[in-house]
PDB file of N, CA and C in Angstrom:
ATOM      1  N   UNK A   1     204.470 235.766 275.504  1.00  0.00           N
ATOM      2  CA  UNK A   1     204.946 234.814 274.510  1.00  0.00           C
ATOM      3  C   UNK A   1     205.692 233.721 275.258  1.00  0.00           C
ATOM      4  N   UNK A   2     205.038 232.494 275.241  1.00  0.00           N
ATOM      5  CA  UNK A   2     205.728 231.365 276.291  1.00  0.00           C
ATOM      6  C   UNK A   2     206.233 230.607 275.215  1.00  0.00           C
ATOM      7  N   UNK A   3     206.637 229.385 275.737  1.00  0.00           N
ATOM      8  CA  UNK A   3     207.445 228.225 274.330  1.00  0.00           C
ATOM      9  C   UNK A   3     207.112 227.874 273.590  1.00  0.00           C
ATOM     10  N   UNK A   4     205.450 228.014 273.655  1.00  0.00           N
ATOM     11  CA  UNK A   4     204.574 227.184 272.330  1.00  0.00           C
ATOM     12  C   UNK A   4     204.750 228.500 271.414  1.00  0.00           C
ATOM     13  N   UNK A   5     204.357 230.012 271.904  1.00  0.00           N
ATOM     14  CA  UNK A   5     204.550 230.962 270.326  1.00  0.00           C
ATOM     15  C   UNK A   5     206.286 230.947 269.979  1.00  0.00           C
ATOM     16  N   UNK A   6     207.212 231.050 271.407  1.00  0.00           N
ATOM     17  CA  UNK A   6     208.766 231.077 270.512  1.00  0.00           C
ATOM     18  C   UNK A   6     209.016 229.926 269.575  1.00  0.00           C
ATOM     19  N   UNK A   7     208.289 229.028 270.277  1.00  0.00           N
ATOM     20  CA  UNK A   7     208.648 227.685 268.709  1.00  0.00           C
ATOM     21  C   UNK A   7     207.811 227.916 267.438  1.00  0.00           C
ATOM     22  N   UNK A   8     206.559 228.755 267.718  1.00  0.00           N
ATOM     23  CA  UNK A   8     206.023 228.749 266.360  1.00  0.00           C
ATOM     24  C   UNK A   8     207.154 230.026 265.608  1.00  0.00           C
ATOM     25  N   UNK A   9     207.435 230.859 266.658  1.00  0.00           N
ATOM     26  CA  UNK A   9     208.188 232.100 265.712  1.00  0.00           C
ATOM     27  C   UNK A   9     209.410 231.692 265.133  1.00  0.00           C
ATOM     28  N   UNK A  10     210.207 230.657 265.553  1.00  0.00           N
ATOM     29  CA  UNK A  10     211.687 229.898 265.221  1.00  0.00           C
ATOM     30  C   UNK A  10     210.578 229.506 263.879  1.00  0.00           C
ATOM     31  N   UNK A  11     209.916 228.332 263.919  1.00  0.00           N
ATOM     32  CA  UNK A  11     209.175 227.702 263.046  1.00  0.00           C
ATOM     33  C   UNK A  11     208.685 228.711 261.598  1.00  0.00           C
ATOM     34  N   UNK A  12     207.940 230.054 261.846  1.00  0.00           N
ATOM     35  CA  UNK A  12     207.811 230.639 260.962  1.00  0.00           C
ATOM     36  C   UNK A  12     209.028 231.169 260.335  1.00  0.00           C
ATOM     37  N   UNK A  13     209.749 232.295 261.245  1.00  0.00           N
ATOM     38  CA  UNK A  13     211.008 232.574 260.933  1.00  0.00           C
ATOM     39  C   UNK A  13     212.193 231.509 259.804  1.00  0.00           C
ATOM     40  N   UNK A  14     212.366 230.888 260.154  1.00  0.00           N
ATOM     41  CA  UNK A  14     213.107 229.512 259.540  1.00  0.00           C
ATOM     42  C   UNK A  14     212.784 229.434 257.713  1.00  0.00           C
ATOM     43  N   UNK A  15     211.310 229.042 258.099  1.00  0.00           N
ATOM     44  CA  UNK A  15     210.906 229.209 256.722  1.00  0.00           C
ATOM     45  C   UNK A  15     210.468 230.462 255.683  1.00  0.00           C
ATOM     46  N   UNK A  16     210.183 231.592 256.469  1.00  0.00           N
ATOM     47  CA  UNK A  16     210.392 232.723 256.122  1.00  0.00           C
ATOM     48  C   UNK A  16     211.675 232.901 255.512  1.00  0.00           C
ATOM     49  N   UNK A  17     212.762 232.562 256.165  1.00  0.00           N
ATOM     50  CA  UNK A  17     213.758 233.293 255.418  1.00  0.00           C
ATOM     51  C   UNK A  17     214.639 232.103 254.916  1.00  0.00           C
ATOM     52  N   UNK A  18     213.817 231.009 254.221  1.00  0.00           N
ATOM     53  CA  UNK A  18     214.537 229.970 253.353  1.00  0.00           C
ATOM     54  C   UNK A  18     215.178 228.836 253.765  1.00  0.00           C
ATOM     55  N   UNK A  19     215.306 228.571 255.310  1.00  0.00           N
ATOM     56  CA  UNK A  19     215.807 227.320 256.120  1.00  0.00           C
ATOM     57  C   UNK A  19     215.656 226.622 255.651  1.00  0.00           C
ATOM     58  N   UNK A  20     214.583 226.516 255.438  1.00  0.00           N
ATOM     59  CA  UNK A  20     214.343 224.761 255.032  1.00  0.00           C
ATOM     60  C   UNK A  20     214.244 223.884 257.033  1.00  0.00           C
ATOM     61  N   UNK A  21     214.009 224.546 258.016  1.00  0.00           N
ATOM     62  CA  UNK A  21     214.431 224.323 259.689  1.00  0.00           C
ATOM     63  C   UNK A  21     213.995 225.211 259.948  1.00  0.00           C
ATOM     64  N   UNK A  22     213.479 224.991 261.673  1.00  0.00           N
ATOM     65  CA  UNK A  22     213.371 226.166 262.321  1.00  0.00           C
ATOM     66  C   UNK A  22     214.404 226.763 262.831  1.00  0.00           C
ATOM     67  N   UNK A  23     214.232 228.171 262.729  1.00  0.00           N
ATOM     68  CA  UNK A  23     215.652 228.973 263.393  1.00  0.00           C
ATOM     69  C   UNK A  23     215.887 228.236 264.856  1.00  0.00           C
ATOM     70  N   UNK A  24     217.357 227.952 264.899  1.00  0.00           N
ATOM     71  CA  UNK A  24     218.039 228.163 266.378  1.00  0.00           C
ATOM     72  C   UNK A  24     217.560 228.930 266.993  1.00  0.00           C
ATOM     73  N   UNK A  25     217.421 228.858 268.480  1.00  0.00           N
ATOM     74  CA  UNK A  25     217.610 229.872 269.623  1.00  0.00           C
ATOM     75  C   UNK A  25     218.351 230.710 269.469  1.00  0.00           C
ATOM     76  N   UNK A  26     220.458 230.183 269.068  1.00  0.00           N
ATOM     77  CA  UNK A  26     221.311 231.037 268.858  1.00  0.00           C
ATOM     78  C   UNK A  26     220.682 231.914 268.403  1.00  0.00           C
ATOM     79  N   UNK A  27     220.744 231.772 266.807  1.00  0.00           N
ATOM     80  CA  UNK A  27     220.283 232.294 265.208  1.00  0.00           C
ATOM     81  C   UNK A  27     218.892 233.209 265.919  1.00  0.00           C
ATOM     82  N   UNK A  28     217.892 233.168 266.680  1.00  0.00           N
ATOM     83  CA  UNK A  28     216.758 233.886 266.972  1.00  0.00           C
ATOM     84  C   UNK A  28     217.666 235.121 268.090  1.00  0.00           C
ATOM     85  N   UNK A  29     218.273 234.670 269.277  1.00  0.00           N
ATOM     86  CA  UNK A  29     219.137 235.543 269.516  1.00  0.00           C
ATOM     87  C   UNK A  29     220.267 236.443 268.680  1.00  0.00           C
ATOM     88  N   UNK A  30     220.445 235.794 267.760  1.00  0.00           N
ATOM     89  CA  UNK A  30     221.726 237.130 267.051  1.00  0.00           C
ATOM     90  C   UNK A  30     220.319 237.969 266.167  1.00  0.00           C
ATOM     91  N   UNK A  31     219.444 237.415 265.589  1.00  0.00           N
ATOM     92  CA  UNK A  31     218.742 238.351 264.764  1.00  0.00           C
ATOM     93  C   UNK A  31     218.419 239.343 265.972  1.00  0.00           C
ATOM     94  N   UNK A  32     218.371 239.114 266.822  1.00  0.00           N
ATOM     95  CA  UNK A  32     217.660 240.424 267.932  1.00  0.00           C
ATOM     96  C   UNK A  32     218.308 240.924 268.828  1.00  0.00           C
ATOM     97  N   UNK A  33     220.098 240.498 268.077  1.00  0.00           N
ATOM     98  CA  UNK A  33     221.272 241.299 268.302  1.00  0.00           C
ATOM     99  C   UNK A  33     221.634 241.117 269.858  1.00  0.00           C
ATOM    100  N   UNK A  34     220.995 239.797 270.480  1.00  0.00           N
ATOM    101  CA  UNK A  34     221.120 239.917 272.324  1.00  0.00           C
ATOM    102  C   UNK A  34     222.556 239.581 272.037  1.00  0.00           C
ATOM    103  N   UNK A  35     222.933 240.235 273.510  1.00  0.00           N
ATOM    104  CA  UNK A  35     224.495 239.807 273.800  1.00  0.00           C
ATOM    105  C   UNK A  35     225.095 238.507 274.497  1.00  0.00           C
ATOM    106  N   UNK A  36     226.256 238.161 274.920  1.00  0.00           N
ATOM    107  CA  UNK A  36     226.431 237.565 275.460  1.00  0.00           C
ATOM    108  C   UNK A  36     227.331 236.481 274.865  1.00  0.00           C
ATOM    109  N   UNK A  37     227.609 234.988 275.466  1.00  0.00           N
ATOM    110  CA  UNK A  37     228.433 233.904 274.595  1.00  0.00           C
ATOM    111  C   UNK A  37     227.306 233.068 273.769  1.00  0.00           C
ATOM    112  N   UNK A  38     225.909 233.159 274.400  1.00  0.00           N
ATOM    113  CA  UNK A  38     225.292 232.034 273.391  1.00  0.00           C
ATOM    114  C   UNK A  38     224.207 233.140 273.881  1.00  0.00           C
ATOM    115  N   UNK A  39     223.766 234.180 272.814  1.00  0.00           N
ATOM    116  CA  UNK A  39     222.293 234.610 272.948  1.00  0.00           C
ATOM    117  C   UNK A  39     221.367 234.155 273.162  1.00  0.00           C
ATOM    118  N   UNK A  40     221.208 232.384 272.606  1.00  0.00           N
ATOM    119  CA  UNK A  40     220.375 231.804 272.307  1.00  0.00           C
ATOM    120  C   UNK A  40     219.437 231.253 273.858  1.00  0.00           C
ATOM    121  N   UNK A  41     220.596 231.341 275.109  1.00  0.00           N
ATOM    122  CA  UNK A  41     220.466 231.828 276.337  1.00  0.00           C
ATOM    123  C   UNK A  41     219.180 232.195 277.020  1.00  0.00           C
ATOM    124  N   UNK A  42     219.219 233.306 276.264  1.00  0.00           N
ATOM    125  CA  UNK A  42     218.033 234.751 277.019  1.00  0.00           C
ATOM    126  C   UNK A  42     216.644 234.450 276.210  1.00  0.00           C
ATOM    127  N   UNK A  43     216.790 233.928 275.127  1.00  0.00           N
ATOM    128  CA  UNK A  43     215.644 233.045 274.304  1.00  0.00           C
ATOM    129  C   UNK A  43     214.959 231.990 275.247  1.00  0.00           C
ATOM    130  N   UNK A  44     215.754 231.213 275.846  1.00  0.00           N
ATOM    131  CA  UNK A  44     215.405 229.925 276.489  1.00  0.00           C
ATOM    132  C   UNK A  44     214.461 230.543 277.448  1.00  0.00           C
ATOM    133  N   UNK A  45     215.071 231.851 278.033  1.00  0.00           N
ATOM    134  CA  UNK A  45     214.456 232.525 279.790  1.00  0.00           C
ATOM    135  C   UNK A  45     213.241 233.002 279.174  1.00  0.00           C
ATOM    136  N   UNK A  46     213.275 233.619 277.976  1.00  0.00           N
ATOM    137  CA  UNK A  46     212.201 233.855 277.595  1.00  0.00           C
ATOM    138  C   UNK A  46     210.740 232.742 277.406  1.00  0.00           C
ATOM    139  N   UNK A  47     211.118 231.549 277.146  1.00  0.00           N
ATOM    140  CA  UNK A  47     210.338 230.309 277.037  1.00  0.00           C
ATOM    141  C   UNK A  47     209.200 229.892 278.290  1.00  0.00           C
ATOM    142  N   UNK A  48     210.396 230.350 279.597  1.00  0.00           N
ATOM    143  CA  UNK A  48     210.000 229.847 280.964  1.00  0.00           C
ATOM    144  C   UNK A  48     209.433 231.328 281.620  1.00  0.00           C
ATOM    145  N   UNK A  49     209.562 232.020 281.293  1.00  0.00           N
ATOM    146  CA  UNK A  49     209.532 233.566 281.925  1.00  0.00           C
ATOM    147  C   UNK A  49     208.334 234.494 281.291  1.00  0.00           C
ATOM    148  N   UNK A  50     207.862 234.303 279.697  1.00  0.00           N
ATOM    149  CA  UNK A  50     206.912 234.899 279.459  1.00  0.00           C
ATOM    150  C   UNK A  50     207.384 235.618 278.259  1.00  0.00           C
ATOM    151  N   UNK A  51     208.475 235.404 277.880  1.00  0.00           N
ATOM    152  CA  UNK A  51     208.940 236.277 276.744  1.00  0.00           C
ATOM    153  C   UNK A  51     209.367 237.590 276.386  1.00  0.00           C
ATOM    154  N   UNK A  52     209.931 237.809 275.250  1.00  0.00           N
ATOM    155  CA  UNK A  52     210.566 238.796 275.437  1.00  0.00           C
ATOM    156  C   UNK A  52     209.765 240.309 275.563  1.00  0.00           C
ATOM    157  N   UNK A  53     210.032 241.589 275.657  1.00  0.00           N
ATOM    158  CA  UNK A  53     209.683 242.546 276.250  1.00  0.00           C
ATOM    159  C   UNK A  53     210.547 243.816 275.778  1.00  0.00           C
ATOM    160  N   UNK A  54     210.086 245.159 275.549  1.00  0.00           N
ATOM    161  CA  UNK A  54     210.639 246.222 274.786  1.00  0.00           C
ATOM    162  C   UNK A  54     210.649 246.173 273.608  1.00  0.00           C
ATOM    163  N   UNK A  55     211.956 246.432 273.369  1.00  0.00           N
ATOM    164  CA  UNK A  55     212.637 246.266 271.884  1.00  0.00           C
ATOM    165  C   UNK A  55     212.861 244.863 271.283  1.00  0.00           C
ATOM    166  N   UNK A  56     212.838 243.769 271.898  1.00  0.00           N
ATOM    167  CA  UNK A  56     213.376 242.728 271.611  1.00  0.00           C
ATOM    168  C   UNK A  56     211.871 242.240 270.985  1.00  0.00           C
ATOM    169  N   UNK A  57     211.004 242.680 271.765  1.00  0.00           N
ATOM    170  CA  UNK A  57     209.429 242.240 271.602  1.00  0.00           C
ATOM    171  C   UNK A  57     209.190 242.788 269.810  1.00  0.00           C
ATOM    172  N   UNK A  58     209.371 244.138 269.858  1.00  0.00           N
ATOM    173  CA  UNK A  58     208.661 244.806 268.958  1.00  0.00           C
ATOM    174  C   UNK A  58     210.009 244.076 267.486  1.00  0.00           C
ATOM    175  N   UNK A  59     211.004 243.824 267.939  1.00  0.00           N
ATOM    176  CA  UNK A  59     211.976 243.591 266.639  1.00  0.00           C
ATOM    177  C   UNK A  59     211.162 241.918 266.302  1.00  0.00           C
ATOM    178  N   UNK A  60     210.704 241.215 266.977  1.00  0.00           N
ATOM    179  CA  UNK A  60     210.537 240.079 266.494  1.00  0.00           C
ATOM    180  C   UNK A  60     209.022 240.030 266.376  1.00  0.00           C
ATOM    181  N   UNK A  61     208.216 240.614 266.518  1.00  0.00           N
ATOM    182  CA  UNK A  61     207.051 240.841 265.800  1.00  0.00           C
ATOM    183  C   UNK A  61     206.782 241.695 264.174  1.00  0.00           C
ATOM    184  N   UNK A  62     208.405 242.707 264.354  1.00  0.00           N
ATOM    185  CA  UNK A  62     208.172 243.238 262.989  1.00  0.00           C
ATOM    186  C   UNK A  62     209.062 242.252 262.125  1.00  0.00           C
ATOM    187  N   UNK A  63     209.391 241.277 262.513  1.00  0.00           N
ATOM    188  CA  UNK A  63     210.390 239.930 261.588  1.00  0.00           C
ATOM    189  C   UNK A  63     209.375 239.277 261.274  1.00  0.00           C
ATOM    190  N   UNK A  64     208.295 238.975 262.240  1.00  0.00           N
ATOM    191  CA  UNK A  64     206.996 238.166 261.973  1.00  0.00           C
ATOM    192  C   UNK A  64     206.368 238.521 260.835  1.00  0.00           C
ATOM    193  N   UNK A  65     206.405 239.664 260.930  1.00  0.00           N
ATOM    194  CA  UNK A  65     205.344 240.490 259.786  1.00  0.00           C
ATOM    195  C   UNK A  65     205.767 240.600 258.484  1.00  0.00           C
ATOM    196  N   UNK A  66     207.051 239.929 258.103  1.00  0.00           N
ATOM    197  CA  UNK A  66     207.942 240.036 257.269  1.00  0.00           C
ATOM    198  C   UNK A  66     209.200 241.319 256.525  1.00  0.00           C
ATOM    199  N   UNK A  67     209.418 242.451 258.228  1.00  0.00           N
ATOM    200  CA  UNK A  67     210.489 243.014 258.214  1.00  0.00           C
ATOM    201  C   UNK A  67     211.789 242.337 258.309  1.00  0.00           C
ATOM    202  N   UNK A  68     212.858 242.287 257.068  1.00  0.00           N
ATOM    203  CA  UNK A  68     214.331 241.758 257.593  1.00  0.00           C
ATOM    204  C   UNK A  68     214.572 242.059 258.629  1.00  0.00           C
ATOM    205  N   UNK A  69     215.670 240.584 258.845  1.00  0.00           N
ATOM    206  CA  UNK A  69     216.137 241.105 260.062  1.00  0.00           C
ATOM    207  C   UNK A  69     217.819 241.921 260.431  1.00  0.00           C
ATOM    208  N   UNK A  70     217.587 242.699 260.874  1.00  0.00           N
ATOM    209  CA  UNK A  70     218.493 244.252 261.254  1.00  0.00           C
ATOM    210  C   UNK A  70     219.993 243.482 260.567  1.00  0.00           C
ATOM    211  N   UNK A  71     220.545 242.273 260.252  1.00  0.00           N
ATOM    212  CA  UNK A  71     221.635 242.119 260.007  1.00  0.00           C
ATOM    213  C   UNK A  71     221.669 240.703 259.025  1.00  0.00           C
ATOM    214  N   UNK A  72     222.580 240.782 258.060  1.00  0.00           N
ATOM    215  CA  UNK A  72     222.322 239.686 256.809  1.00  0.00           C
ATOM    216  C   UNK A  72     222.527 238.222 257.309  1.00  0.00           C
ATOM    217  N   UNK A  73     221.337 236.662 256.899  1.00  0.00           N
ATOM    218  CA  UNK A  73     221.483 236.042 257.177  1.00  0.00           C
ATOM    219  C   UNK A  73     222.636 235.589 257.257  1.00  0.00           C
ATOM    220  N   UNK A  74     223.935 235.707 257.006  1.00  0.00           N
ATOM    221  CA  UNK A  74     225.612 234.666 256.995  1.00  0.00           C
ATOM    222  C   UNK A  74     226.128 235.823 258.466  1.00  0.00           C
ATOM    223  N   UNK A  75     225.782 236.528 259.033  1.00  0.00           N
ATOM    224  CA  UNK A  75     225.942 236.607 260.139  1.00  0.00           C
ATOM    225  C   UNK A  75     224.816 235.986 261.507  1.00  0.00           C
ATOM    226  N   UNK A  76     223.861 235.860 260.790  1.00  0.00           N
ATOM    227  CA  UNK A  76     223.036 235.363 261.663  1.00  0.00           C
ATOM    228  C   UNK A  76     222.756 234.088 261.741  1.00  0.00           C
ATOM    229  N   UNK A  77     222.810 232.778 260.749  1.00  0.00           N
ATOM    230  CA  UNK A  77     222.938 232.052 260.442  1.00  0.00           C
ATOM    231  C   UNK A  77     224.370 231.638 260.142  1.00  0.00           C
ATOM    232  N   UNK A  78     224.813 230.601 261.070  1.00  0.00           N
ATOM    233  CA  UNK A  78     226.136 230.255 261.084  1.00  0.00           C
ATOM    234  C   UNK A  78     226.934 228.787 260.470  1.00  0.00           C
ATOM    235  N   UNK A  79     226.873 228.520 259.575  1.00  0.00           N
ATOM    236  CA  UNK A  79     227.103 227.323 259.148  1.00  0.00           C
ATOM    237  C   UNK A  79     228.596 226.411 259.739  1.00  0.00           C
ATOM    238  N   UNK A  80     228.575 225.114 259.593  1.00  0.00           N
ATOM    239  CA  UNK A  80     230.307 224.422 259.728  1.00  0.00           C
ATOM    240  C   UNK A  80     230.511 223.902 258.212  1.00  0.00           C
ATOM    241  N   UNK A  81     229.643 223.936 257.355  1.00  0.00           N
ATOM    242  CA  UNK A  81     230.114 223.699 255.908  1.00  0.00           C
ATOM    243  C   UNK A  81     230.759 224.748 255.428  1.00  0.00           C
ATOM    244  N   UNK A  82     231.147 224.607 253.836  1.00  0.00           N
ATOM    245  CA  UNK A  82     231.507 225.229 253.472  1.00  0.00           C
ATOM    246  C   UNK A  82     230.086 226.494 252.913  1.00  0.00           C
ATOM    247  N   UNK A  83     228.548 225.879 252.792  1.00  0.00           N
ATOM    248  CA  UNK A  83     227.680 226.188 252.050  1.00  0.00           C
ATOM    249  C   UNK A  83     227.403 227.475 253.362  1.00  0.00           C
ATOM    250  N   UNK A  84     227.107 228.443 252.340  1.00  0.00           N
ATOM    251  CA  UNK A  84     226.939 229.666 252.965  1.00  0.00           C
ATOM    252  C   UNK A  84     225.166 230.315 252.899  1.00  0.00           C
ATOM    253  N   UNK A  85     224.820 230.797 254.080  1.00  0.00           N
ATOM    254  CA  UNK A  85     223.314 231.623 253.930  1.00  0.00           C
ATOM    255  C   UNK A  85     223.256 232.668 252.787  1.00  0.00           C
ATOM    256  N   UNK A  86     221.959 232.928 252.439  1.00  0.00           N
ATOM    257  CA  UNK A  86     222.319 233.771 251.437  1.00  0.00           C
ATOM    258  C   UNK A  86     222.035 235.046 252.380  1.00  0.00           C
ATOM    259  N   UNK A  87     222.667 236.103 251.527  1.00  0.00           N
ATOM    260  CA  UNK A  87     222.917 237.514 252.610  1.00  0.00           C
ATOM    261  C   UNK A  87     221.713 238.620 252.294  1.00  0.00           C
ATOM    262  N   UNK A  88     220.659 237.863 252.092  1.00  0.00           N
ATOM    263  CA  UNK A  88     219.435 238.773 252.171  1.00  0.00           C
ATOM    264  C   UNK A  88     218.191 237.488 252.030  1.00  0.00           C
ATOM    265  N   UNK A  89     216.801 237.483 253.166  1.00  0.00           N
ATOM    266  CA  UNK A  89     216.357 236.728 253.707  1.00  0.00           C
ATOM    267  C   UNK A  89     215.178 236.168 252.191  1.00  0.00           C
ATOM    268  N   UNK A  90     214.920 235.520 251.842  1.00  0.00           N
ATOM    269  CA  UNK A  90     213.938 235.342 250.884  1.00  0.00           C
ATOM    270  C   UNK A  90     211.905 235.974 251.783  1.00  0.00           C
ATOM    271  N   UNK A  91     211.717 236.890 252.402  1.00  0.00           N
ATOM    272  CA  UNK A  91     211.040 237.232 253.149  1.00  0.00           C
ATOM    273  C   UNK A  91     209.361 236.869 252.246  1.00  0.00           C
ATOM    274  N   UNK A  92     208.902 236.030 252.176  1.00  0.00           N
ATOM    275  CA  UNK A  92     207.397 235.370 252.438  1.00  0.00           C
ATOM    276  C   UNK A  92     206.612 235.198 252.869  1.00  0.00           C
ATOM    277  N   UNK A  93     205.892 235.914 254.035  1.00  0.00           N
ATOM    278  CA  UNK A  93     205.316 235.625 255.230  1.00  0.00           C
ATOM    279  C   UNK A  93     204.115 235.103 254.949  1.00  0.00           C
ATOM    280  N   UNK A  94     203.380 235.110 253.741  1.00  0.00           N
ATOM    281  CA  UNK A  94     202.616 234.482 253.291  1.00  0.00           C
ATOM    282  C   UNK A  94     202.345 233.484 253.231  1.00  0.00           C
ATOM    283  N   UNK A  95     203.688 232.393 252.394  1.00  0.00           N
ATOM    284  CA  UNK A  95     203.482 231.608 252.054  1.00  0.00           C
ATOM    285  C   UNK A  95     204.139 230.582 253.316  1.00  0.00           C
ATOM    286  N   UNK A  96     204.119 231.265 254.196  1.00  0.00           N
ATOM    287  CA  UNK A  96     205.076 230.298 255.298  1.00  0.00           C
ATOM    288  C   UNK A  96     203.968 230.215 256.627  1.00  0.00           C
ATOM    289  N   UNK A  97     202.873 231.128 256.711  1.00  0.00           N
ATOM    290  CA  UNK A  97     201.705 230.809 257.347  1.00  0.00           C
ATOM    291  C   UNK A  97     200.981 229.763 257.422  1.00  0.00           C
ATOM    292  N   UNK A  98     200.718 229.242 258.687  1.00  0.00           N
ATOM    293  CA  UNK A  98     199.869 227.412 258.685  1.00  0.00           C
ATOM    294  C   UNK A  98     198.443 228.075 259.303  1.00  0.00           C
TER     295      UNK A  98
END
């Protein structure tokens, strides 16, 4: 998985779960729980490197498929407004397919 599928998976993801945007890097890193100060980080290495691998692989293929993801969007999605994510993903995978 190089940068052209992580941007389509931000891209699906996003609208999968009601963005209205494609998910952040951050936001793609906290759904797949990586650690660190900016998860969004190990996403990027993934871009240049070939992608992710194990668990990280299999959690964002079963998000693809339209499994939630392991923790409610207002932790994973981080706003500076006051307007908050809603805390369960509107999951569509249907209708968010090109």
């Amino acid at each position: 998985m190089g940068r052209t599928k992580i941007r389509a998976a931000q891209e699906q993801l996003g609208c999968m779960w009601g963005l209205g945007r494609p998910l952040r890097l951050s936001e793609m890193g906290r759904a797949l729980r990586l650690g660190g100060r900016d998860p969004g980080q190990t996403v990027v290495r993934w871009a240049t490197n070939g992608g992710p691998s194990g668990p990280a692989a299999v959690a964002l293929e079963m998000m693809l498929a339209g499994a939630p993801p392991p923790d409610p969007l207002s932790v994973i999605v981080r706003t500076k407004t006051s307007q908050q994510a809603p805390l369960q993903p509107d999951i569509k995978p249907e209708k968010c397919k090109t």
